[in-house]
PDB file of N, CA and C in Angstrom:
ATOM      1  N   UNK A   1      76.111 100.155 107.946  1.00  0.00           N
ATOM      2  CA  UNK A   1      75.828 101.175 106.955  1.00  0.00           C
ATOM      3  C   UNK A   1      76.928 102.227 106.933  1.00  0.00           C
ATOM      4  N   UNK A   2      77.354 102.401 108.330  1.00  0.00           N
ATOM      5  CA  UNK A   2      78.205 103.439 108.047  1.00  0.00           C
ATOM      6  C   UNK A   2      79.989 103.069 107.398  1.00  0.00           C
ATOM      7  N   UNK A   3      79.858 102.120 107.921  1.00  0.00           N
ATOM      8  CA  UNK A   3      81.543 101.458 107.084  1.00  0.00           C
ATOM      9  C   UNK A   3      81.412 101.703 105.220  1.00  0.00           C
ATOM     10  N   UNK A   4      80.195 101.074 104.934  1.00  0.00           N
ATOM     11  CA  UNK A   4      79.197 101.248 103.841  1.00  0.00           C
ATOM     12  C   UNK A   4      80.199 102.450 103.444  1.00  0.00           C
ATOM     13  N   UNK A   5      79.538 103.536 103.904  1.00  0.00           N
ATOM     14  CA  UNK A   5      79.564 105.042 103.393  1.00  0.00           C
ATOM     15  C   UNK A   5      80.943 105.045 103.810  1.00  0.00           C
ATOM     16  N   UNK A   6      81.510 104.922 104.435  1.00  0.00           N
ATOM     17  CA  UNK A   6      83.189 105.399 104.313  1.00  0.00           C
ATOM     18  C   UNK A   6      83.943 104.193 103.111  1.00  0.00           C
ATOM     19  N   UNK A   7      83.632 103.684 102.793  1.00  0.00           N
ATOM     20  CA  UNK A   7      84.164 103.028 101.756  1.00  0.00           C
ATOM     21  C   UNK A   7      83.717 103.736 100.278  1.00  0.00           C
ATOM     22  N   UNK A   8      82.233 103.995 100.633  1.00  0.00           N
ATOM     23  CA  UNK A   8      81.964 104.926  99.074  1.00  0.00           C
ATOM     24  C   UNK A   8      82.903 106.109  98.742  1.00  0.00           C
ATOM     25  N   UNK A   9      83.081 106.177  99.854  1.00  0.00           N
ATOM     26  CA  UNK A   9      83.807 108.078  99.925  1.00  0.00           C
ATOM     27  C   UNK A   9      85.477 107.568  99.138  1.00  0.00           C
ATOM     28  N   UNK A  10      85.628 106.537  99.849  1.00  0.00           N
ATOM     29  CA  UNK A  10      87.119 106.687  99.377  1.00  0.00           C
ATOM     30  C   UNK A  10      86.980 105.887  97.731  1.00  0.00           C
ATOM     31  N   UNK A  11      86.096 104.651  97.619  1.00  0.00           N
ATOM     32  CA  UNK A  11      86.056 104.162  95.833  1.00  0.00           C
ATOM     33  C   UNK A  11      85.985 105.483  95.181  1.00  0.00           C
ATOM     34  N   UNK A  12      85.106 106.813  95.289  1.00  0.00           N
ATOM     35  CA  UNK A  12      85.117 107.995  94.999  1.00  0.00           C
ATOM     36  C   UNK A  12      86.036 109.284  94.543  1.00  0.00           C
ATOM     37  N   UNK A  13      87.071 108.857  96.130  1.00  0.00           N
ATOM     38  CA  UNK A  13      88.435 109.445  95.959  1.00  0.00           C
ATOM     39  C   UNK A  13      87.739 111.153  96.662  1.00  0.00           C
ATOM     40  N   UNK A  14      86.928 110.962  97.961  1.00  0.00           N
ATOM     41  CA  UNK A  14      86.450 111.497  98.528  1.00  0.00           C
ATOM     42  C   UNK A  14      87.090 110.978  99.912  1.00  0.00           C
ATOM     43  N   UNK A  15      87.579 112.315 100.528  1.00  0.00           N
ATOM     44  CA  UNK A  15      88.181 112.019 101.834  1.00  0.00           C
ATOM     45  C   UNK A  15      86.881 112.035 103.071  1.00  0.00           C
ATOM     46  N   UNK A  16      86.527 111.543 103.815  1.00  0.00           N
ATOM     47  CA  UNK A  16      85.684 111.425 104.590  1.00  0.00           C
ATOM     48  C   UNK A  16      85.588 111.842 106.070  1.00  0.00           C
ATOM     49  N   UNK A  17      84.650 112.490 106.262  1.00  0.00           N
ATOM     50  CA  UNK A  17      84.377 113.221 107.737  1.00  0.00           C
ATOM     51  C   UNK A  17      83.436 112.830 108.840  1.00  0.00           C
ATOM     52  N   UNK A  18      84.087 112.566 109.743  1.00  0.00           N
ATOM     53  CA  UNK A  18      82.818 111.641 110.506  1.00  0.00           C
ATOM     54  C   UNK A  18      82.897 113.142 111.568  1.00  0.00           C
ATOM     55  N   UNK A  19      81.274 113.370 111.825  1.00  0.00           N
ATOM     56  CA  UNK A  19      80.966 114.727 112.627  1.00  0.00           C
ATOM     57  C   UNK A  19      80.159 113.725 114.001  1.00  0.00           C
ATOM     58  N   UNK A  20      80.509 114.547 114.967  1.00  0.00           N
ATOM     59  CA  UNK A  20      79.726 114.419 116.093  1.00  0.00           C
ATOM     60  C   UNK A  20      80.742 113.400 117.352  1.00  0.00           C
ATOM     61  N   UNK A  21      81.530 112.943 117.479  1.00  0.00           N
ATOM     62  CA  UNK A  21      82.405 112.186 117.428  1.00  0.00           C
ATOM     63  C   UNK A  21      82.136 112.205 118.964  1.00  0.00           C
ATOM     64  N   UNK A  22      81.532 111.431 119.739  1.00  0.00           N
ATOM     65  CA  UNK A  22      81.411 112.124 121.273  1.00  0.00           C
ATOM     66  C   UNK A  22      82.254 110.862 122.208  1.00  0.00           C
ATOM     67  N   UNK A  23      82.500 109.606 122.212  1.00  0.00           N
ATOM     68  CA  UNK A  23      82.924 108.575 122.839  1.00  0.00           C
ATOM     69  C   UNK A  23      84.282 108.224 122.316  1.00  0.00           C
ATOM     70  N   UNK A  24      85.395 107.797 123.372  1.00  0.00           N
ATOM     71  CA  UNK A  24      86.298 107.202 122.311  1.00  0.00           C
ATOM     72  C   UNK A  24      86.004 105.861 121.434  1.00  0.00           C
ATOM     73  N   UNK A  25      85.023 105.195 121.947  1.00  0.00           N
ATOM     74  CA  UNK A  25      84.545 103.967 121.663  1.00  0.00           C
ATOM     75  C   UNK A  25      84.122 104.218 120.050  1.00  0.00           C
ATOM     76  N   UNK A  26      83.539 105.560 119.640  1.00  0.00           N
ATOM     77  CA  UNK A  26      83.090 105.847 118.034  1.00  0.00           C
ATOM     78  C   UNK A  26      84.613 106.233 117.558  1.00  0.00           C
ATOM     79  N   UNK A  27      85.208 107.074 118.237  1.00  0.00           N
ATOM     80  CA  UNK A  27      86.366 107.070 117.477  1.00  0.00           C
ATOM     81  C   UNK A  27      87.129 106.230 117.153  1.00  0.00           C
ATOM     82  N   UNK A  28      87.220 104.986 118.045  1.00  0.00           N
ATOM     83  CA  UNK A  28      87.937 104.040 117.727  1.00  0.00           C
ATOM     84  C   UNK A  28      87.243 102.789 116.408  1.00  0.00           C
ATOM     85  N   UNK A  29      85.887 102.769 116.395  1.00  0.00           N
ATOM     86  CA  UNK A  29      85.353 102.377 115.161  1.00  0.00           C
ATOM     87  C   UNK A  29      85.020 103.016 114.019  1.00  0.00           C
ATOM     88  N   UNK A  30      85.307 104.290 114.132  1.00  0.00           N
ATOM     89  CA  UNK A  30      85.699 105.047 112.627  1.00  0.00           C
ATOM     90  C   UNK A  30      87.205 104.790 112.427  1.00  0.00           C
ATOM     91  N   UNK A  31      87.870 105.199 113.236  1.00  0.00           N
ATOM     92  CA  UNK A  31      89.398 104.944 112.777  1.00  0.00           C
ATOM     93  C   UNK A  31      89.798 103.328 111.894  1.00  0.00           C
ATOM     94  N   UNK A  32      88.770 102.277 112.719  1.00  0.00           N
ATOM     95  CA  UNK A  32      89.409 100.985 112.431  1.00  0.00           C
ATOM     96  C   UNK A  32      88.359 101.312 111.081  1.00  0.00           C
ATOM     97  N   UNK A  33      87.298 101.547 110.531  1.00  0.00           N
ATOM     98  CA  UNK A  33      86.570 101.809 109.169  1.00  0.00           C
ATOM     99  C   UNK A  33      87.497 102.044 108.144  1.00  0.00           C
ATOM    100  N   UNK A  34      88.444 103.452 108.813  1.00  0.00           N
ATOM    101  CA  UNK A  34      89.306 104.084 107.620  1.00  0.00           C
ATOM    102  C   UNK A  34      89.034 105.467 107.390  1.00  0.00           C
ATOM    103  N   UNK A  35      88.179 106.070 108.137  1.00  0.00           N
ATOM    104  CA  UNK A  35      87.704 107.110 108.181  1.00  0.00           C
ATOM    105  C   UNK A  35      88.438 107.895 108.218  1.00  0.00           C
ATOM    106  N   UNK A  36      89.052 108.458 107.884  1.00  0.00           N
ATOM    107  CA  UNK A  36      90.379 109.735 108.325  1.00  0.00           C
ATOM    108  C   UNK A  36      90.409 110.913 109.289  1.00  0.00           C
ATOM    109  N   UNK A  37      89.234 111.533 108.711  1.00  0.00           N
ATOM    110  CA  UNK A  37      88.830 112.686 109.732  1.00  0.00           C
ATOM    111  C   UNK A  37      87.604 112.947 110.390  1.00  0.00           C
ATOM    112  N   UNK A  38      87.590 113.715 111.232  1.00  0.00           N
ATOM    113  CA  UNK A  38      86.322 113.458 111.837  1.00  0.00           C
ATOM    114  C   UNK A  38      86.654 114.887 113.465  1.00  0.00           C
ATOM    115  N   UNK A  39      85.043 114.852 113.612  1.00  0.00           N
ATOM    116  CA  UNK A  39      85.067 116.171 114.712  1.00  0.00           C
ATOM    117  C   UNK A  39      83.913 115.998 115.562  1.00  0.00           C
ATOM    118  N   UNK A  40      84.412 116.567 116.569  1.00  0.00           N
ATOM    119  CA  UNK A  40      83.275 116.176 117.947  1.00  0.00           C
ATOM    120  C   UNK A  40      83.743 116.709 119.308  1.00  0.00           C
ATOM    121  N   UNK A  41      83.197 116.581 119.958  1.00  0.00           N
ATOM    122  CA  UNK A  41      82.993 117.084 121.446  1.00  0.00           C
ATOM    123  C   UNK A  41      84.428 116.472 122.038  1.00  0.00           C
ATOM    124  N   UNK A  42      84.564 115.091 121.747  1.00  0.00           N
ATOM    125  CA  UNK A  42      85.375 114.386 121.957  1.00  0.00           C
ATOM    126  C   UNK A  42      86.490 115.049 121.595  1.00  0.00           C
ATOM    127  N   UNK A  43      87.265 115.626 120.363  1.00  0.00           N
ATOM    128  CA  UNK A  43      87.708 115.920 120.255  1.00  0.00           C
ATOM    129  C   UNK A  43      88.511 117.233 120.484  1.00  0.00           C
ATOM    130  N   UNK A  44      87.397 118.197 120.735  1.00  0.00           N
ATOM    131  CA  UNK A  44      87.844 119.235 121.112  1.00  0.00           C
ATOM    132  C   UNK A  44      86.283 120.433 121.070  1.00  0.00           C
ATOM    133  N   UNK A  45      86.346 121.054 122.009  1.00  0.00           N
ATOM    134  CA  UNK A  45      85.338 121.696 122.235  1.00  0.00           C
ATOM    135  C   UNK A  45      85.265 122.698 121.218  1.00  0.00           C
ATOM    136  N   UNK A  46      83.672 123.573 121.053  1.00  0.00           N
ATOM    137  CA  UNK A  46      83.637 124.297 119.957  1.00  0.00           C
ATOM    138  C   UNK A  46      84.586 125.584 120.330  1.00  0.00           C
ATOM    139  N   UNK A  47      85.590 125.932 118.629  1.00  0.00           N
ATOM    140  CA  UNK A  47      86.404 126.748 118.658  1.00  0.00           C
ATOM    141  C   UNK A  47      86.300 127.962 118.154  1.00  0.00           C
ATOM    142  N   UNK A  48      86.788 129.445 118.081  1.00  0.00           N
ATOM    143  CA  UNK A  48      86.502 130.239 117.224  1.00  0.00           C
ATOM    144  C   UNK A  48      87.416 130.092 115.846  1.00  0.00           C
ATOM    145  N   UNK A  49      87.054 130.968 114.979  1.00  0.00           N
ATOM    146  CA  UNK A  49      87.902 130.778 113.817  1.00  0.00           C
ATOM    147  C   UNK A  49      89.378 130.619 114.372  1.00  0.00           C
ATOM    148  N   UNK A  50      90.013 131.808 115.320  1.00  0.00           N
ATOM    149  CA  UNK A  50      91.483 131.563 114.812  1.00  0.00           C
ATOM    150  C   UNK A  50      91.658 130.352 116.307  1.00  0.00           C
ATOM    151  N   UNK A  51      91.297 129.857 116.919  1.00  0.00           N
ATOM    152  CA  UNK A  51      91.483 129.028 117.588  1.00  0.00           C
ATOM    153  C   UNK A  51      91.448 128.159 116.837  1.00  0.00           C
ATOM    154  N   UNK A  52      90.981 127.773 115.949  1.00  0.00           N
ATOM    155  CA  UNK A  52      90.563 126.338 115.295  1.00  0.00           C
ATOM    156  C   UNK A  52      91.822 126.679 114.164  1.00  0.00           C
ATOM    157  N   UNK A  53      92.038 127.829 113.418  1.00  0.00           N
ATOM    158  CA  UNK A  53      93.094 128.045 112.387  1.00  0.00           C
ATOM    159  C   UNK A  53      95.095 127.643 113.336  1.00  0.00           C
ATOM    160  N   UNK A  54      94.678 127.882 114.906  1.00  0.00           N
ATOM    161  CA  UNK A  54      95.943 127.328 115.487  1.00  0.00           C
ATOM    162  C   UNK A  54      96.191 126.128 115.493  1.00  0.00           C
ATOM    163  N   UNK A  55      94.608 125.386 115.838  1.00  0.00           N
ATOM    164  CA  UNK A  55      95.193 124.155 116.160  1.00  0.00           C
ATOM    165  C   UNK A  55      95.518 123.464 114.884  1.00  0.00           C
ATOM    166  N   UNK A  56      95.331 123.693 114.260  1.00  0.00           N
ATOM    167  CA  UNK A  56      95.683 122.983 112.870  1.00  0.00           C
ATOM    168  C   UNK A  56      96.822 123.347 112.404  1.00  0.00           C
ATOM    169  N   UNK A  57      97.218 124.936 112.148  1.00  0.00           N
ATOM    170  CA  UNK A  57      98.588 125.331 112.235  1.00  0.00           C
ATOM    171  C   UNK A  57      99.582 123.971 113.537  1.00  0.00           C
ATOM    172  N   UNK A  58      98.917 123.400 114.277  1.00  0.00           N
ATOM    173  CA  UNK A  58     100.221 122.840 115.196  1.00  0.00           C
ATOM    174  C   UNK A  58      99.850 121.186 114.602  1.00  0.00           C
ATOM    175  N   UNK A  59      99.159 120.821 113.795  1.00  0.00           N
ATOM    176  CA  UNK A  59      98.745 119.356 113.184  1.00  0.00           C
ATOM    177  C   UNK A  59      98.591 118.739 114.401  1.00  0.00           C
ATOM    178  N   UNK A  60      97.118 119.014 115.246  1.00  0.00           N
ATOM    179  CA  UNK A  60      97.105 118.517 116.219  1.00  0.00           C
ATOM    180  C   UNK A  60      96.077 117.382 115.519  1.00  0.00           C
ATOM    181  N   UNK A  61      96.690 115.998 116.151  1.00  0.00           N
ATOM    182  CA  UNK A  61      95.943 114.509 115.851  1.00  0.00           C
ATOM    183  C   UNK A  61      95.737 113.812 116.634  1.00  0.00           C
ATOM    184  N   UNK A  62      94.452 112.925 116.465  1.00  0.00           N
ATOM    185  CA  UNK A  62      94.121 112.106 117.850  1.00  0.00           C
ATOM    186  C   UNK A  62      94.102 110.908 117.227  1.00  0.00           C
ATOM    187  N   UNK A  63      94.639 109.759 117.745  1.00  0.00           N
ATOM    188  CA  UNK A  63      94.493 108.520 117.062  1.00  0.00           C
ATOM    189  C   UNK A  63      94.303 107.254 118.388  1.00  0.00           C
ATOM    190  N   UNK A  64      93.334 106.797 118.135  1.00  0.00           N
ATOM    191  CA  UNK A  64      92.839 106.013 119.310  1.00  0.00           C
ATOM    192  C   UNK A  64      94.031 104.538 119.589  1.00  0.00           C
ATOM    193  N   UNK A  65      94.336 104.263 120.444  1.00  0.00           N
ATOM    194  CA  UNK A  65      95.277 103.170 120.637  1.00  0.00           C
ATOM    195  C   UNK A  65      94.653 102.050 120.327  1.00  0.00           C
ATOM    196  N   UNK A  66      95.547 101.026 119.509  1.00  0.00           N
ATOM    197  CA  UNK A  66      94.963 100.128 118.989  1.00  0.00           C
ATOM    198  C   UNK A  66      93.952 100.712 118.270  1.00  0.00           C
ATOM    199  N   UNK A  67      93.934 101.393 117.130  1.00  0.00           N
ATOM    200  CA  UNK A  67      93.241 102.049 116.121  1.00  0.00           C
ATOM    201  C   UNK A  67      94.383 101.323 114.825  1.00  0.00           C
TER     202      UNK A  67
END
């Protein structure tokens, strides 16, 4: 179901967000979906505004190996 929904998003021309992201094991089956973005524990613990406005200022990306 969920590949499902990341495929609607993009026939749409809707970029897609996968939330909750806690294992690399989910990250690595959203990535292989196509999912683009996505947020979670996994990724980085909860931030305040300008903490979260840095890390993005530095295009910080996680991409699972063999993703």
């Amino acid at each position: 179901m969920l590949k499902s929904l990341v495929r609607l998003g993009h026939t749409l021309g809707i970029q897609v967000v996968a939330q909750g992201i806690e294992t690399p094991e989910q990250l690595t089956a959203l990535c292989r979906m196509g999912c683009e973005l996505g947020q979670g524990t996994l990724l980085s613990r909860p931030l305040n505004p300008e903490q979260a406005l840095s890390l993005a200022e530095q295009g910080c990306w996680v991409t699972p190996a063999g993703a």
